[in-house]
N, C-alpha and C. Protein backbone atom coordinates (compact mmCIF):
# COMPACT_ATOMS: atom_id res chain seq x y z
N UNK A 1 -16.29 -2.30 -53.67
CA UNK A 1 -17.14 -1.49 -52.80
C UNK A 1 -16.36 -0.27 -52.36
N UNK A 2 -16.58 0.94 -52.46
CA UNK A 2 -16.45 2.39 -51.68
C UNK A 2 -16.25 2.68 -50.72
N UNK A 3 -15.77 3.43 -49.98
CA UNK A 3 -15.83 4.01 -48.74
C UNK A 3 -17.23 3.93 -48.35
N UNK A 4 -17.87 3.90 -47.04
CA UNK A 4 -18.80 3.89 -46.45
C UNK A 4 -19.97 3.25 -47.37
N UNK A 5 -19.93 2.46 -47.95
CA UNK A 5 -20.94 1.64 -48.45
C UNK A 5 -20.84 0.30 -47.57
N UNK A 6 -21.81 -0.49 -47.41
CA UNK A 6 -22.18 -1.72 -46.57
C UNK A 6 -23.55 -2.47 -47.78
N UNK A 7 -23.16 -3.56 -47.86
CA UNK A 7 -23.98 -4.63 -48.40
C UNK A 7 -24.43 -3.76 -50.03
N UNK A 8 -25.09 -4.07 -50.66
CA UNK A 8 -25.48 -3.87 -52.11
C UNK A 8 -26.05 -2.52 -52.35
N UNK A 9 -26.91 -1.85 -51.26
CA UNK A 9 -27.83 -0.63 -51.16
C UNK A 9 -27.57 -0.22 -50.47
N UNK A 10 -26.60 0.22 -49.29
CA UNK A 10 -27.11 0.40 -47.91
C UNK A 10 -25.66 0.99 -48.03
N UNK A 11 -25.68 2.35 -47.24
CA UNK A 11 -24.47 3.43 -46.98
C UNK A 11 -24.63 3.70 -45.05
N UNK A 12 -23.50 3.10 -44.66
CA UNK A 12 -23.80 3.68 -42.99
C UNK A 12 -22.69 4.90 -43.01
N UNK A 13 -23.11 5.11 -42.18
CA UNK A 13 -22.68 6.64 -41.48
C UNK A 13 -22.58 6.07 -39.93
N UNK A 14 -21.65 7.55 -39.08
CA UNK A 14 -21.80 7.11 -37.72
C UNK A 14 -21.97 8.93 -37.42
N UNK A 15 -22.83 8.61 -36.65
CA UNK A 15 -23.58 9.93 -36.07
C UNK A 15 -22.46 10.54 -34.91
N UNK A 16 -22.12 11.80 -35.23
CA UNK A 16 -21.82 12.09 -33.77
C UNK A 16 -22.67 13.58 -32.80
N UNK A 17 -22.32 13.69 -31.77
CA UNK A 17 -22.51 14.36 -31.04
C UNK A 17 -21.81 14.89 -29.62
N UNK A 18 -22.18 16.47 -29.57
CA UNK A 18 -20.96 16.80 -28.76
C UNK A 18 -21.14 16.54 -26.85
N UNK A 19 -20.60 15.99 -26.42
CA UNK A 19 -20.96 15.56 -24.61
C UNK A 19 -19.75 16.82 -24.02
N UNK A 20 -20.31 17.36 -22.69
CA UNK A 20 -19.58 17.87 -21.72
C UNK A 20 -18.37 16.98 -21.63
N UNK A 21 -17.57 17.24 -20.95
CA UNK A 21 -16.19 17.18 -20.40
C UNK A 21 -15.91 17.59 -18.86
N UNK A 22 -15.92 17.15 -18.51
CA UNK A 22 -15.39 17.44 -16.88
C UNK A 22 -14.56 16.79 -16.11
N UNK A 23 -13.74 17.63 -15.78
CA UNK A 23 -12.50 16.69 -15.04
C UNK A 23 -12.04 17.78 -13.78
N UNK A 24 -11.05 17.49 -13.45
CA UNK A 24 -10.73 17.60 -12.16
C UNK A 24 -9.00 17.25 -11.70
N UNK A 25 -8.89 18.36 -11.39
CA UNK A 25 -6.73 18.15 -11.13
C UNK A 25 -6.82 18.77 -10.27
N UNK A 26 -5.31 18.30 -9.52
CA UNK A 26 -4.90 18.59 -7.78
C UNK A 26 -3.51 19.64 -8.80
N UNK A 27 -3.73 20.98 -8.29
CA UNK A 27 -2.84 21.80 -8.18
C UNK A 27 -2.46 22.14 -6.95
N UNK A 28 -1.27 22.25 -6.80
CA UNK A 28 -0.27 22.89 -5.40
C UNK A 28 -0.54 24.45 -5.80
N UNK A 29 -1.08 24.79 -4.69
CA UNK A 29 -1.66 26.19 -4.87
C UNK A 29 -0.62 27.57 -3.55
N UNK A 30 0.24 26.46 -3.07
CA UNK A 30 0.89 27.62 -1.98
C UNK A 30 2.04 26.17 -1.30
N UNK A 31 2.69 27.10 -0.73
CA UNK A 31 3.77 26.39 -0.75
C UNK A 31 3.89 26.41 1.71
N UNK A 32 3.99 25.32 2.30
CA UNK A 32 4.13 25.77 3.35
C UNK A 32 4.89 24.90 4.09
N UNK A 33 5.85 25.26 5.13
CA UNK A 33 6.75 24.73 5.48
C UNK A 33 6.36 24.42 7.54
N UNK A 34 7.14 23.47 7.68
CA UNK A 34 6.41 22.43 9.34
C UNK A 34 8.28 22.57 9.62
N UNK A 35 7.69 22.77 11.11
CA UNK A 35 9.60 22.59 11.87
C UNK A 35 8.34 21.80 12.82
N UNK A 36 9.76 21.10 13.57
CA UNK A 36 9.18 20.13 14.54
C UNK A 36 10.21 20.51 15.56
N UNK A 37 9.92 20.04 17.22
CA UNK A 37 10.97 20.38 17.81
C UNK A 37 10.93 19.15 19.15
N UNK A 38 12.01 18.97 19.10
CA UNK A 38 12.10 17.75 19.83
C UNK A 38 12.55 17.59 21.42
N UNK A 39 11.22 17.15 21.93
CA UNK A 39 11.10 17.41 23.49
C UNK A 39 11.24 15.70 24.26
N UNK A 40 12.41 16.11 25.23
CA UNK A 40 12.61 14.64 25.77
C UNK A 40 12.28 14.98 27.23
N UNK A 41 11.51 13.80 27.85
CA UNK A 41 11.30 14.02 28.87
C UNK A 41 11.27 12.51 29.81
N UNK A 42 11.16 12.77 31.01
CA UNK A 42 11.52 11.34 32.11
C UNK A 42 10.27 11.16 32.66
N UNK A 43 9.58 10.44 33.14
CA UNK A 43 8.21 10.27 34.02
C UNK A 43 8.33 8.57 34.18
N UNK A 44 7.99 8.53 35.60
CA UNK A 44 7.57 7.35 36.01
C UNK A 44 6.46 6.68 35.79
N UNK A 45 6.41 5.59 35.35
CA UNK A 45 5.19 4.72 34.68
C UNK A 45 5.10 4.07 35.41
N UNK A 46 3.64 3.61 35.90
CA UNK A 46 3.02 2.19 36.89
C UNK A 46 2.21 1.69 36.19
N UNK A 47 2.33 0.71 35.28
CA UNK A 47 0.88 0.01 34.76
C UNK A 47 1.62 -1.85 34.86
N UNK A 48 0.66 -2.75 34.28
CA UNK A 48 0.72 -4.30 34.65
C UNK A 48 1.57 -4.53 33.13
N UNK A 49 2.51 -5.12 33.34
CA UNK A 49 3.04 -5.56 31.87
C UNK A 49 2.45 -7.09 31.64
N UNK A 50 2.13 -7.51 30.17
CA UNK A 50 2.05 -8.67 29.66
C UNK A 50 3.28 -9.36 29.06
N UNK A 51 3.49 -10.65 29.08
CA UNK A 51 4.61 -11.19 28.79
C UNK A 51 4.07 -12.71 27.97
N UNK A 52 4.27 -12.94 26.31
CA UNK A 52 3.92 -13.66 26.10
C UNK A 52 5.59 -14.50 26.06
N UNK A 53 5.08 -15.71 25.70
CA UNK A 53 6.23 -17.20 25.23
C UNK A 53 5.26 -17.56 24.02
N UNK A 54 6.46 -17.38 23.32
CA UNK A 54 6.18 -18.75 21.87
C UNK A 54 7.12 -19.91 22.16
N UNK A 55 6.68 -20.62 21.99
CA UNK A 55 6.81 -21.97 21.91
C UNK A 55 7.23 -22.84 20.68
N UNK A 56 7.98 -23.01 20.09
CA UNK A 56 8.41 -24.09 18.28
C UNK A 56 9.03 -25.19 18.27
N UNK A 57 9.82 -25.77 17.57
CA UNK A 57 10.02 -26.85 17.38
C UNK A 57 11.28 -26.33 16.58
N UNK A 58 12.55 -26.76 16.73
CA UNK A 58 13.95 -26.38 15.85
C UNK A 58 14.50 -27.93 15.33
N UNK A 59 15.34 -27.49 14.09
CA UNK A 59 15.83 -28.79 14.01
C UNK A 59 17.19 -28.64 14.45
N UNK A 60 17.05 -29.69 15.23
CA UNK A 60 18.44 -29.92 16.18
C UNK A 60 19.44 -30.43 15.66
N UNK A 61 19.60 -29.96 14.78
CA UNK A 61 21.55 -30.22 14.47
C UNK A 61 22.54 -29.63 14.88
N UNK A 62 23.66 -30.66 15.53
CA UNK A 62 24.71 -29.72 16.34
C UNK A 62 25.20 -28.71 14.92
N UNK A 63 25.52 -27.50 15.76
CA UNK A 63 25.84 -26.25 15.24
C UNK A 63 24.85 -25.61 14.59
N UNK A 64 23.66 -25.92 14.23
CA UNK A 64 22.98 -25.41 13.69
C UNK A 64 21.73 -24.86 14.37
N UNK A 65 21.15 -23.72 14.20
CA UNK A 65 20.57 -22.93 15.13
C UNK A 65 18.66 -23.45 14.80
N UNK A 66 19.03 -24.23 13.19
CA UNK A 66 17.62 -24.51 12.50
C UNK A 66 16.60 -23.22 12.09
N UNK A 67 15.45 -23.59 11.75
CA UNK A 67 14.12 -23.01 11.14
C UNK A 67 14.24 -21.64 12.13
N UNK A 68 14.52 -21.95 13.32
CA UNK A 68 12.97 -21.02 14.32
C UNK A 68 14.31 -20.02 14.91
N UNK A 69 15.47 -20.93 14.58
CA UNK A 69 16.90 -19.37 15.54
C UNK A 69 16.80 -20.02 16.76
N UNK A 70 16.97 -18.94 17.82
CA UNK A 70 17.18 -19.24 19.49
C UNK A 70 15.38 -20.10 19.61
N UNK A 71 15.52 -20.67 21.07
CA UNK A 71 14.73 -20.98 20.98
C UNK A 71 14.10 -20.16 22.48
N UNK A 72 14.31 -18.63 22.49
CA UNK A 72 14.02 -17.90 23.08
C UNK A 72 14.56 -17.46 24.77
N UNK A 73 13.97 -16.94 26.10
CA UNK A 73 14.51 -16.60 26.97
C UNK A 73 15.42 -17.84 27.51
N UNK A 74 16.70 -17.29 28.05
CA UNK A 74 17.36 -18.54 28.84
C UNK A 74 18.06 -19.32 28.10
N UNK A 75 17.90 -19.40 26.56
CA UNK A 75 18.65 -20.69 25.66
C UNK A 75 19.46 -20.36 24.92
């Protein structure tokens, strides 16, 4: 059998046709430069602070601090 022949009689072809194209790119179009300037300042704050505790479970082997580390304030 030939190039582009299929079954006993039968010649396929593949059709083409031309489609748009459209796309889309990020060009750097200008170049611009940022200063920052660094302002320290003091002010007195009054608001309610929250204070949580976690709570875990360590494994207690002497010298060993275990899973969880300290087992937080005071210890």
């Amino acid at each position: 059998m030939g190039a582009g022949r299929t079954g006993a009689h039968g010649r396929s072809c593949t059709p083409s046709a031309e489609r748009p194209v459209v796309r889309k790119e990020t060009v750097g179009v200008e170049r611009v430069r940022l200063e920052t300037d660094k302002v320290t300042e003091e002010r007195e704050v009054s608001e309610d602070v929250r204070k949580e505790e976690i709570q875990y479970d360590t494994d207690e082997r002497p010298g060993k601090e275990g899973r969880g580390g300290k087992r937080g304030p005071g210890h």
